[in-house]
C-alpha atoms as a PDB file:
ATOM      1  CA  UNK A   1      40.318  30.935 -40.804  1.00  0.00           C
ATOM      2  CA  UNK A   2      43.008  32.500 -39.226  1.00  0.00           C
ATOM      3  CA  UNK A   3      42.599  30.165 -36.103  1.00  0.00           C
ATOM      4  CA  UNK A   4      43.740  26.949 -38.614  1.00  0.00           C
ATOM      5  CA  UNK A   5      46.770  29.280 -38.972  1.00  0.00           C
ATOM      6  CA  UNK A   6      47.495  29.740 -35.754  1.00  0.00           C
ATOM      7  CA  UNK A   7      47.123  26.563 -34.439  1.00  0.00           C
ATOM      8  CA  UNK A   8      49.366  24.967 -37.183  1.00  0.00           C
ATOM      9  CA  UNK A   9      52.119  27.579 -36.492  1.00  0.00           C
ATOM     10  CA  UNK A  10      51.403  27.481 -32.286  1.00  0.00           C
ATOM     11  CA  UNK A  11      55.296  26.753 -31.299  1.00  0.00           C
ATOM     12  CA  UNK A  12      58.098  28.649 -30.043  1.00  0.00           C
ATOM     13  CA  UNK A  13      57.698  32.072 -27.947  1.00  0.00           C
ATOM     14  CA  UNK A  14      54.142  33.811 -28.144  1.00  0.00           C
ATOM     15  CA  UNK A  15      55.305  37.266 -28.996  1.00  0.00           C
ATOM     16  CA  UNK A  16      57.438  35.989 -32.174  1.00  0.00           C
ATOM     17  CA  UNK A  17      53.645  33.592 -33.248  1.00  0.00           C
ATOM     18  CA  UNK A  18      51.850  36.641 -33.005  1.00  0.00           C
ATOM     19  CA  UNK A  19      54.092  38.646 -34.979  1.00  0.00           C
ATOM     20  CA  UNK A  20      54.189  35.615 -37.549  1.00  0.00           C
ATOM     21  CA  UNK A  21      50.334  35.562 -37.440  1.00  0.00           C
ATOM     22  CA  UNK A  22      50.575  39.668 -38.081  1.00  0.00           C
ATOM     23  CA  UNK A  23      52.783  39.294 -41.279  1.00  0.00           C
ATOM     24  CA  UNK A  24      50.373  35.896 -42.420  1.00  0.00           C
ATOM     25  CA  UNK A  25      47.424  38.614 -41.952  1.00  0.00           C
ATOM     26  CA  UNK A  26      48.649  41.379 -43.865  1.00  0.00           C
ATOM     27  CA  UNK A  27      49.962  39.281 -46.960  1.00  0.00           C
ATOM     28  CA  UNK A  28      46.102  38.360 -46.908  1.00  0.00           C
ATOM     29  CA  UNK A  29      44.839  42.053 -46.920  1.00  0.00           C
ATOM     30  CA  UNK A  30      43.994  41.174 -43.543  1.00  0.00           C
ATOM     31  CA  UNK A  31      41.153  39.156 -44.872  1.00  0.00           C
ATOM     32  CA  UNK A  32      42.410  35.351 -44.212  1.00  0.00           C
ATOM     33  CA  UNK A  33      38.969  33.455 -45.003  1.00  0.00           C
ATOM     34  CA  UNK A  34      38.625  35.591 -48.509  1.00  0.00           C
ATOM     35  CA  UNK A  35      42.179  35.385 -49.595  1.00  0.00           C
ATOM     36  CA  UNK A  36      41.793  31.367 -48.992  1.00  0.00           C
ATOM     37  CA  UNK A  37      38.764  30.892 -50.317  1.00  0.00           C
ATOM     38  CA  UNK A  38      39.793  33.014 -53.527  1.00  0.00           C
ATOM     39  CA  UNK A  39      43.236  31.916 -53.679  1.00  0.00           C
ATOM     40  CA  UNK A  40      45.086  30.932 -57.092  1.00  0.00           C
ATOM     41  CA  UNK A  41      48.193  29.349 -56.619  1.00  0.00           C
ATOM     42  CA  UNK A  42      49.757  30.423 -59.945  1.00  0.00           C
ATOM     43  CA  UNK A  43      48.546  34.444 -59.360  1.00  0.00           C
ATOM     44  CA  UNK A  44      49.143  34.379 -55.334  1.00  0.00           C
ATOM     45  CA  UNK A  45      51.925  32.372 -54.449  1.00  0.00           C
ATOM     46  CA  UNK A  46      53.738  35.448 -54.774  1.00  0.00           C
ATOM     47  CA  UNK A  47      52.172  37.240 -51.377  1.00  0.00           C
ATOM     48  CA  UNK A  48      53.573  34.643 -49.310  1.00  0.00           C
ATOM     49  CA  UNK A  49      56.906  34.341 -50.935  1.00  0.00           C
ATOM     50  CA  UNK A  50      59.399  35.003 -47.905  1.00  0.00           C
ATOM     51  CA  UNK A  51      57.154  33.509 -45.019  1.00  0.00           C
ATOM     52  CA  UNK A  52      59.065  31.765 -42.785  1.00  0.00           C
ATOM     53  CA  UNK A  53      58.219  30.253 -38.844  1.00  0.00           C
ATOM     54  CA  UNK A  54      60.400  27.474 -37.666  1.00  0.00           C
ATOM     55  CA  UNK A  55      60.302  24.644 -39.918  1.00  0.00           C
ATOM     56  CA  UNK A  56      57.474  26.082 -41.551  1.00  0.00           C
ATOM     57  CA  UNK A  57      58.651  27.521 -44.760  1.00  0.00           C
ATOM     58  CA  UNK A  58      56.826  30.042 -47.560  1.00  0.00           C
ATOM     59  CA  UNK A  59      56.499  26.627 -49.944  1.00  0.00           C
ATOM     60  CA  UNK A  60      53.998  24.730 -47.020  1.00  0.00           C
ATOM     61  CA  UNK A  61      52.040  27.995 -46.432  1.00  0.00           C
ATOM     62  CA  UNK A  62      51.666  28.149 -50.821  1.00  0.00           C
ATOM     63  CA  UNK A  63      50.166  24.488 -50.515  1.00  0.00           C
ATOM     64  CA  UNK A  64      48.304  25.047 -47.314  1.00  0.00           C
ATOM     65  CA  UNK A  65      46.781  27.580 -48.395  1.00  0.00           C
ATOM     66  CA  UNK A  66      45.800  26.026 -51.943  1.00  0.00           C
ATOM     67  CA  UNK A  67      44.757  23.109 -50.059  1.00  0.00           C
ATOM     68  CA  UNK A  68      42.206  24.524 -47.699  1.00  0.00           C
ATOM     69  CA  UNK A  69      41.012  27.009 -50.291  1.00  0.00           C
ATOM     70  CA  UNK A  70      40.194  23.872 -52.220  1.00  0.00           C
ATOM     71  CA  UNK A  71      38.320  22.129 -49.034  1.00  0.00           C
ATOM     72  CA  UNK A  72      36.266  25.798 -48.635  1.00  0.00           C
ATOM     73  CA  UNK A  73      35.131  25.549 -52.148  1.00  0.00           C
ATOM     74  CA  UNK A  74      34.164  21.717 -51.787  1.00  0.00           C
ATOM     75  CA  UNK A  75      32.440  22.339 -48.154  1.00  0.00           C
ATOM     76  CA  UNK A  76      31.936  25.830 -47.611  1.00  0.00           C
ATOM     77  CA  UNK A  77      33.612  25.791 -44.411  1.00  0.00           C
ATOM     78  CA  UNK A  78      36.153  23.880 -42.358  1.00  0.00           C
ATOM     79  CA  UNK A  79      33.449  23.836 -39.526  1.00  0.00           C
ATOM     80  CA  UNK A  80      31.844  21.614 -42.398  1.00  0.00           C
ATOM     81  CA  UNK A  81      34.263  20.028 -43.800  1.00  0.00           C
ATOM     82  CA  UNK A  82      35.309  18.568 -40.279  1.00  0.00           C
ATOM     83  CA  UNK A  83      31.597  17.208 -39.460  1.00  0.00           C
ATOM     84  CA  UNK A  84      32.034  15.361 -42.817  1.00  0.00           C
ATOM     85  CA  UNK A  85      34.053  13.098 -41.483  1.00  0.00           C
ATOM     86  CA  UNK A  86      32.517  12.846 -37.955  1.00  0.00           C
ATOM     87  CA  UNK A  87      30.007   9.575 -37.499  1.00  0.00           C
ATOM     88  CA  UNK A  88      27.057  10.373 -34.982  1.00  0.00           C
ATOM     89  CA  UNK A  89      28.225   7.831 -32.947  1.00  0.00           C
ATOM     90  CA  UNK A  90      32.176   8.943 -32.195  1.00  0.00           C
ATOM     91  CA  UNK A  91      33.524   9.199 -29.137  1.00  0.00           C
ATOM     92  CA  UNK A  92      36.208  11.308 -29.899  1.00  0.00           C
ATOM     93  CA  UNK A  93      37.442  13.746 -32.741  1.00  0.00           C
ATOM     94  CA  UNK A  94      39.392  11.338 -33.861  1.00  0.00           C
ATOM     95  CA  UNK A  95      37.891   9.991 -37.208  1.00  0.00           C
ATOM     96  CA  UNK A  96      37.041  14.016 -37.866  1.00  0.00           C
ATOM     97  CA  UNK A  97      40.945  14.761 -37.851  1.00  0.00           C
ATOM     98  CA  UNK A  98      41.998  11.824 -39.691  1.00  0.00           C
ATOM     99  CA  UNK A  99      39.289  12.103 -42.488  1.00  0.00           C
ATOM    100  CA  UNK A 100      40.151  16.097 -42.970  1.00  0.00           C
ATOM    101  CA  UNK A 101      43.951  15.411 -43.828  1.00  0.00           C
ATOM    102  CA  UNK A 102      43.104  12.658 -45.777  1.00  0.00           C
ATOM    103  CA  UNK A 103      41.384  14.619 -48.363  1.00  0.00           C
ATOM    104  CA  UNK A 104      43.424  17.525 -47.574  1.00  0.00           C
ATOM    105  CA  UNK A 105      46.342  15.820 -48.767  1.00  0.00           C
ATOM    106  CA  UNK A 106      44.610  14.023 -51.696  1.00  0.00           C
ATOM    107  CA  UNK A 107      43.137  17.341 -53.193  1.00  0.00           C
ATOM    108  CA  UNK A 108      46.207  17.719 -55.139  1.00  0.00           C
ATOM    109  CA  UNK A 109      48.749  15.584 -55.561  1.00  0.00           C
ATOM    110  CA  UNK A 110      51.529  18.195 -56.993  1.00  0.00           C
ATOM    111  CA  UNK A 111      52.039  19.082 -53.192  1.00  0.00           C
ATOM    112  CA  UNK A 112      55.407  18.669 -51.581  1.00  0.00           C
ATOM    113  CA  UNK A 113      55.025  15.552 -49.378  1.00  0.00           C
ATOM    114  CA  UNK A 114      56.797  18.406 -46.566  1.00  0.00           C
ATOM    115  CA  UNK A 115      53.014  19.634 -46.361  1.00  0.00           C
ATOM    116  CA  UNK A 116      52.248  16.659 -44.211  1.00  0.00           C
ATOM    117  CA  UNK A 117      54.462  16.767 -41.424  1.00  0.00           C
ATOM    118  CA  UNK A 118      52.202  19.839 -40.422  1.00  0.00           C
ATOM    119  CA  UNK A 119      48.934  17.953 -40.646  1.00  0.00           C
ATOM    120  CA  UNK A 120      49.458  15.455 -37.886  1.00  0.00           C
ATOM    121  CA  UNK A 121      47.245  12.278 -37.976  1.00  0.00           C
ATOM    122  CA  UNK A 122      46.069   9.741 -34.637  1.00  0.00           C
ATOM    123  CA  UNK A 123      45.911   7.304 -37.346  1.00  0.00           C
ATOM    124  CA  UNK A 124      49.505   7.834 -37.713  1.00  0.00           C
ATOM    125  CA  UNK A 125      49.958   7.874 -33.691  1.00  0.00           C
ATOM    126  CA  UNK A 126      50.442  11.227 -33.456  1.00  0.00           C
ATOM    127  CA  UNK A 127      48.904  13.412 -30.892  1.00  0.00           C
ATOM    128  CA  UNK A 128      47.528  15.742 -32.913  1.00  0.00           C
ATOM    129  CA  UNK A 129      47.891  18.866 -30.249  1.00  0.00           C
ATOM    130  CA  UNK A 130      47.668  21.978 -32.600  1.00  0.00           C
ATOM    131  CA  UNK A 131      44.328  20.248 -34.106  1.00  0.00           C
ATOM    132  CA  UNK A 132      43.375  19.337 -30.979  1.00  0.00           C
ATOM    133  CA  UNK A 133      44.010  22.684 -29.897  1.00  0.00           C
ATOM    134  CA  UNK A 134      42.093  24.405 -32.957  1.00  0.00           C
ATOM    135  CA  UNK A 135      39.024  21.888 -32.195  1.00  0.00           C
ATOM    136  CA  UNK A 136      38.941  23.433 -29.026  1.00  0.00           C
ATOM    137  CA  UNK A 137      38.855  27.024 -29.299  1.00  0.00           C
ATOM    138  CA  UNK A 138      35.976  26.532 -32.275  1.00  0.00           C
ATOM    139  CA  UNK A 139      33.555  23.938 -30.327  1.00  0.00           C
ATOM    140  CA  UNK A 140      34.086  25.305 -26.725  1.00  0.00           C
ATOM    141  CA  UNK A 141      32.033  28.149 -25.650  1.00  0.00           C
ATOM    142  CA  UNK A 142      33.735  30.490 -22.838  1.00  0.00           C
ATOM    143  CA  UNK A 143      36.084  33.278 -21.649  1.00  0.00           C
ATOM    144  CA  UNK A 144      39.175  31.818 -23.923  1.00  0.00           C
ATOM    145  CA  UNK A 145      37.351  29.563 -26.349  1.00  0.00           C
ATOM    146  CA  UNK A 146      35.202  30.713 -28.914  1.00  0.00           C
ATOM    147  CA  UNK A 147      32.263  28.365 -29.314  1.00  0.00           C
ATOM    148  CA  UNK A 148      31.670  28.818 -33.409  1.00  0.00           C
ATOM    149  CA  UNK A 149      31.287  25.413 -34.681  1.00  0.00           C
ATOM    150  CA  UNK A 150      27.897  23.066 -35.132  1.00  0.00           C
ATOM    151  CA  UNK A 151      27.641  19.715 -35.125  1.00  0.00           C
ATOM    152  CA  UNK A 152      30.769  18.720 -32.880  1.00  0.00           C
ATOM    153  CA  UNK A 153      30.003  18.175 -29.763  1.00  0.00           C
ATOM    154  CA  UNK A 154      31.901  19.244 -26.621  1.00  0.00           C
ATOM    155  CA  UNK A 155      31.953  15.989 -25.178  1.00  0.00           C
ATOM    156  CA  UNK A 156      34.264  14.974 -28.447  1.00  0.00           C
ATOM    157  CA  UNK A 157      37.421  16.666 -27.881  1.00  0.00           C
ATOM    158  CA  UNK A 158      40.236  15.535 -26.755  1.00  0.00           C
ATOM    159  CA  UNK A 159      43.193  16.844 -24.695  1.00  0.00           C
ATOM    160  CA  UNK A 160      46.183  19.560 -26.459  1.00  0.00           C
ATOM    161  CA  UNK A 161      49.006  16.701 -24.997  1.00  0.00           C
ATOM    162  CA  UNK A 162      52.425  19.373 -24.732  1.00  0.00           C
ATOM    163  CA  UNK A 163      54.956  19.175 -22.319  1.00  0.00           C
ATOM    164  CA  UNK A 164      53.228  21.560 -20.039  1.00  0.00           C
ATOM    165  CA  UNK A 165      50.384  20.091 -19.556  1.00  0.00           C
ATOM    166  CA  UNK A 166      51.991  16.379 -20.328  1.00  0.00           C
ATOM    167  CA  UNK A 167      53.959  17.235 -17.139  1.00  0.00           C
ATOM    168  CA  UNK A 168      51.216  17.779 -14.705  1.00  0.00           C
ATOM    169  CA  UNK A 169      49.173  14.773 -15.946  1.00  0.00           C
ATOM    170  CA  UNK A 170      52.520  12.570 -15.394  1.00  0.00           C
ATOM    171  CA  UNK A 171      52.737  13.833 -11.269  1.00  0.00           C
ATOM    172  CA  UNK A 172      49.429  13.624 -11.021  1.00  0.00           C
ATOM    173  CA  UNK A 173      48.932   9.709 -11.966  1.00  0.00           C
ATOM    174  CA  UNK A 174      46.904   9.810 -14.934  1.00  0.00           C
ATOM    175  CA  UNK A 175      48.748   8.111 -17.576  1.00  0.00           C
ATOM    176  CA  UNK A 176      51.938   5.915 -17.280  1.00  0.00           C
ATOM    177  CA  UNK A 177      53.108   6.089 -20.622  1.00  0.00           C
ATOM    178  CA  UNK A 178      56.533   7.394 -22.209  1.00  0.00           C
ATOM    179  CA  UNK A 179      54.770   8.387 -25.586  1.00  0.00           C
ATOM    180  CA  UNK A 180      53.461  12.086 -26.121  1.00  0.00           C
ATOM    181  CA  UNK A 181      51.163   9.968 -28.842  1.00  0.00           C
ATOM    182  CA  UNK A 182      47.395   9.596 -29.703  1.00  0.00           C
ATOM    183  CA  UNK A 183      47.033   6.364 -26.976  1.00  0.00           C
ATOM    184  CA  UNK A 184      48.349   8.802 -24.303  1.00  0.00           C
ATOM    185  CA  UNK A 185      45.845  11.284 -25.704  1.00  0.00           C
ATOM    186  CA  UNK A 186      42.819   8.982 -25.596  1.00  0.00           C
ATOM    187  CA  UNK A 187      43.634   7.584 -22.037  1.00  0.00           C
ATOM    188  CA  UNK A 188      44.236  11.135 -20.295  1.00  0.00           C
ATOM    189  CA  UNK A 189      41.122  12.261 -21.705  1.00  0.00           C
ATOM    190  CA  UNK A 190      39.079   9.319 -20.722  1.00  0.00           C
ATOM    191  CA  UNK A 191      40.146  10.433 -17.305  1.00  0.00           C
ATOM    192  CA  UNK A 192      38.685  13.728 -17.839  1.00  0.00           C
ATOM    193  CA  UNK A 193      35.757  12.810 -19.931  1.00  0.00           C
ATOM    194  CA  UNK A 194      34.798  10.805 -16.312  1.00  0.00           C
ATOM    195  CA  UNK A 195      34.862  13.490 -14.297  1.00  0.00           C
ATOM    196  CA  UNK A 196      33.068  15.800 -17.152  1.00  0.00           C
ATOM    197  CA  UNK A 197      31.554  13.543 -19.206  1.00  0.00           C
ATOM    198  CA  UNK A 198      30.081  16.660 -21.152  1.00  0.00           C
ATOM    199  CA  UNK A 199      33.429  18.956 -21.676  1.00  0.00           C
ATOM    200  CA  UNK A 200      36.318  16.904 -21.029  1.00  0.00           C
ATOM    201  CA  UNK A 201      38.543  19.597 -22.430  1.00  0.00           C
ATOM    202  CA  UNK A 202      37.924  21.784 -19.514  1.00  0.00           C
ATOM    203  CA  UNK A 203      40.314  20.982 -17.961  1.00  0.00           C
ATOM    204  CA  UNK A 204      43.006  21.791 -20.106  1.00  0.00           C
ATOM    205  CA  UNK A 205      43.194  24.966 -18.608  1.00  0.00           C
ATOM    206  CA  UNK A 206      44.579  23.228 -15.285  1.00  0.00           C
ATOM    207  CA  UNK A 207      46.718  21.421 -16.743  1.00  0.00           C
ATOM    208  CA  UNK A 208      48.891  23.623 -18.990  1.00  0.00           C
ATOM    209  CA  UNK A 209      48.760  26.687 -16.477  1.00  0.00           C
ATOM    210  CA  UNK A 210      50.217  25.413 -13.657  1.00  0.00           C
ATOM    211  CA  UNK A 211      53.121  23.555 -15.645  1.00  0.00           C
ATOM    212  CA  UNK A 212      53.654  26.405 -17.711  1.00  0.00           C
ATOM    213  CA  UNK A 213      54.274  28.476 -15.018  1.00  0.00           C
ATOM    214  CA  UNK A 214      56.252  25.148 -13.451  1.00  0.00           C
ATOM    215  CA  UNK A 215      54.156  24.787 -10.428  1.00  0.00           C
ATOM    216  CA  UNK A 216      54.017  21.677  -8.902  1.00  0.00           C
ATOM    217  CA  UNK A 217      50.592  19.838  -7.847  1.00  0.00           C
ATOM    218  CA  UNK A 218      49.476  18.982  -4.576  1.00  0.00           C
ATOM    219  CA  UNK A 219      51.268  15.491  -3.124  1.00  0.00           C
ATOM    220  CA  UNK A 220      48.977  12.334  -3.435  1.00  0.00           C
ATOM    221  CA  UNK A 221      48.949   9.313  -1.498  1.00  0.00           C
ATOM    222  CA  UNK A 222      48.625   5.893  -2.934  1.00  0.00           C
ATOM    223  CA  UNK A 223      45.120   5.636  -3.220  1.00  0.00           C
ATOM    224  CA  UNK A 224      44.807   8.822  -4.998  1.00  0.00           C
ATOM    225  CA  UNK A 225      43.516  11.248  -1.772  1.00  0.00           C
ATOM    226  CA  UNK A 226      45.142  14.387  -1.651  1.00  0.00           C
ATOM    227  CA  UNK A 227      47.936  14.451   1.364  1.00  0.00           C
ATOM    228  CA  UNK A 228      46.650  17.955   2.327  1.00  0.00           C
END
């Protein structure tokens, strides 16, 4: 459960998200899946009075939390309540993320309309990273991801678009567009998905190191063989 967390609040420095994710933790006795799935908004609202990260304020993690205590109780799981909306025959995660904060949103409609802006949509064009990002570390199995999740396949997720790894993709040829939005998404991972039909996201991991760290990738000629 905490991994939803993170993913939603993934922005700015890592050391001040991990203290965030610290302070998140101990307001829920360090229990995160319990205190959500037992949550009362009119008896706990009170432990996460104060909580603030960026534009994230102690009001969205209230409804959040009410919100996806609320999907546990109707599904059991978000592993579960994902699949729900994921037809046997998608190509992508796509449906699965759109469906979620759909009924997310619609499980009570007392919530601020602020709550959204941290549920991002492709139907709405975003690029969904954080989701993206969260879909990833539960369906991969590896060294960094941690493989959890049934019934999405590998072969489904898409590519976390940031400017890190947007960067790389951009001097390496594989998308021309301006927009950091779900088209860009769907055509850099289509690129990937050829190469590794089976775990397209793999290669993530090459794209956000390098322009993290701001290396630069090997020079390409024009019909896409390396120059070295």
């Amino acid at each position: 459960m905490i991994g939803f967390y993170s993913a939603i609040l993934a922005w700015g420095r890592r050391e001040t998200l991990l203290a965030k994710l610290e302070s998140l933790c101990e307001r829920m006795d360090y229990r995160p899946y319990h205190f959500v799935l037992g949550f009362d908004i009119e008896r706990d609202s009170p432990r996460l009075d104060g909580f603030v990260h960026r534009t994230f304020q102690a009001t969205d993690a209230v409804w959040l939390t009410h919100m996806l205590s609320m999907t546990l109780r109707r599904h059991g799981s978000l592993n579960a309540a994902f699949v729900h909306h994921l037809p046997p025959d998608a190509l992508h995660v796509g449906p699965a993320i759109d469906g979620f904060v759909d009924e997310l949103v619609a499980l009570d409609r007392r919530a601020p309309h602020r709550v959204r802006k941290h549920l991002a949509r492709p139907a709405a064009g975003s690029a969904c990273k954080r989701l993206a990002m969260y879909l990833r570390w539960m369906v991969r199995s590896g060294p960094v991801d941690l493989g959890l999740w049934v019934g999405v396949s590998p072969s489904q997720l898409v590519l976390p678009l940031d400017v890190h790894s947007r960067r790389m993709m951009d001097r390496l040829g594989l998308t021309t567009r301006r927009a950091n939005d779900w088209r860009t998404v769907e055509e850099v991972t289509a690129h990937c998905r050829a190469l590794c039909p089976e775990d397209p996201v793999r290669y993530d991991f090459a794209f956000f190191g390098p322009g993290a760290a701001g290396d630069e990738p090997p020079p390409y000629s024009s019909d896409g063989t390396s120059t070295i």
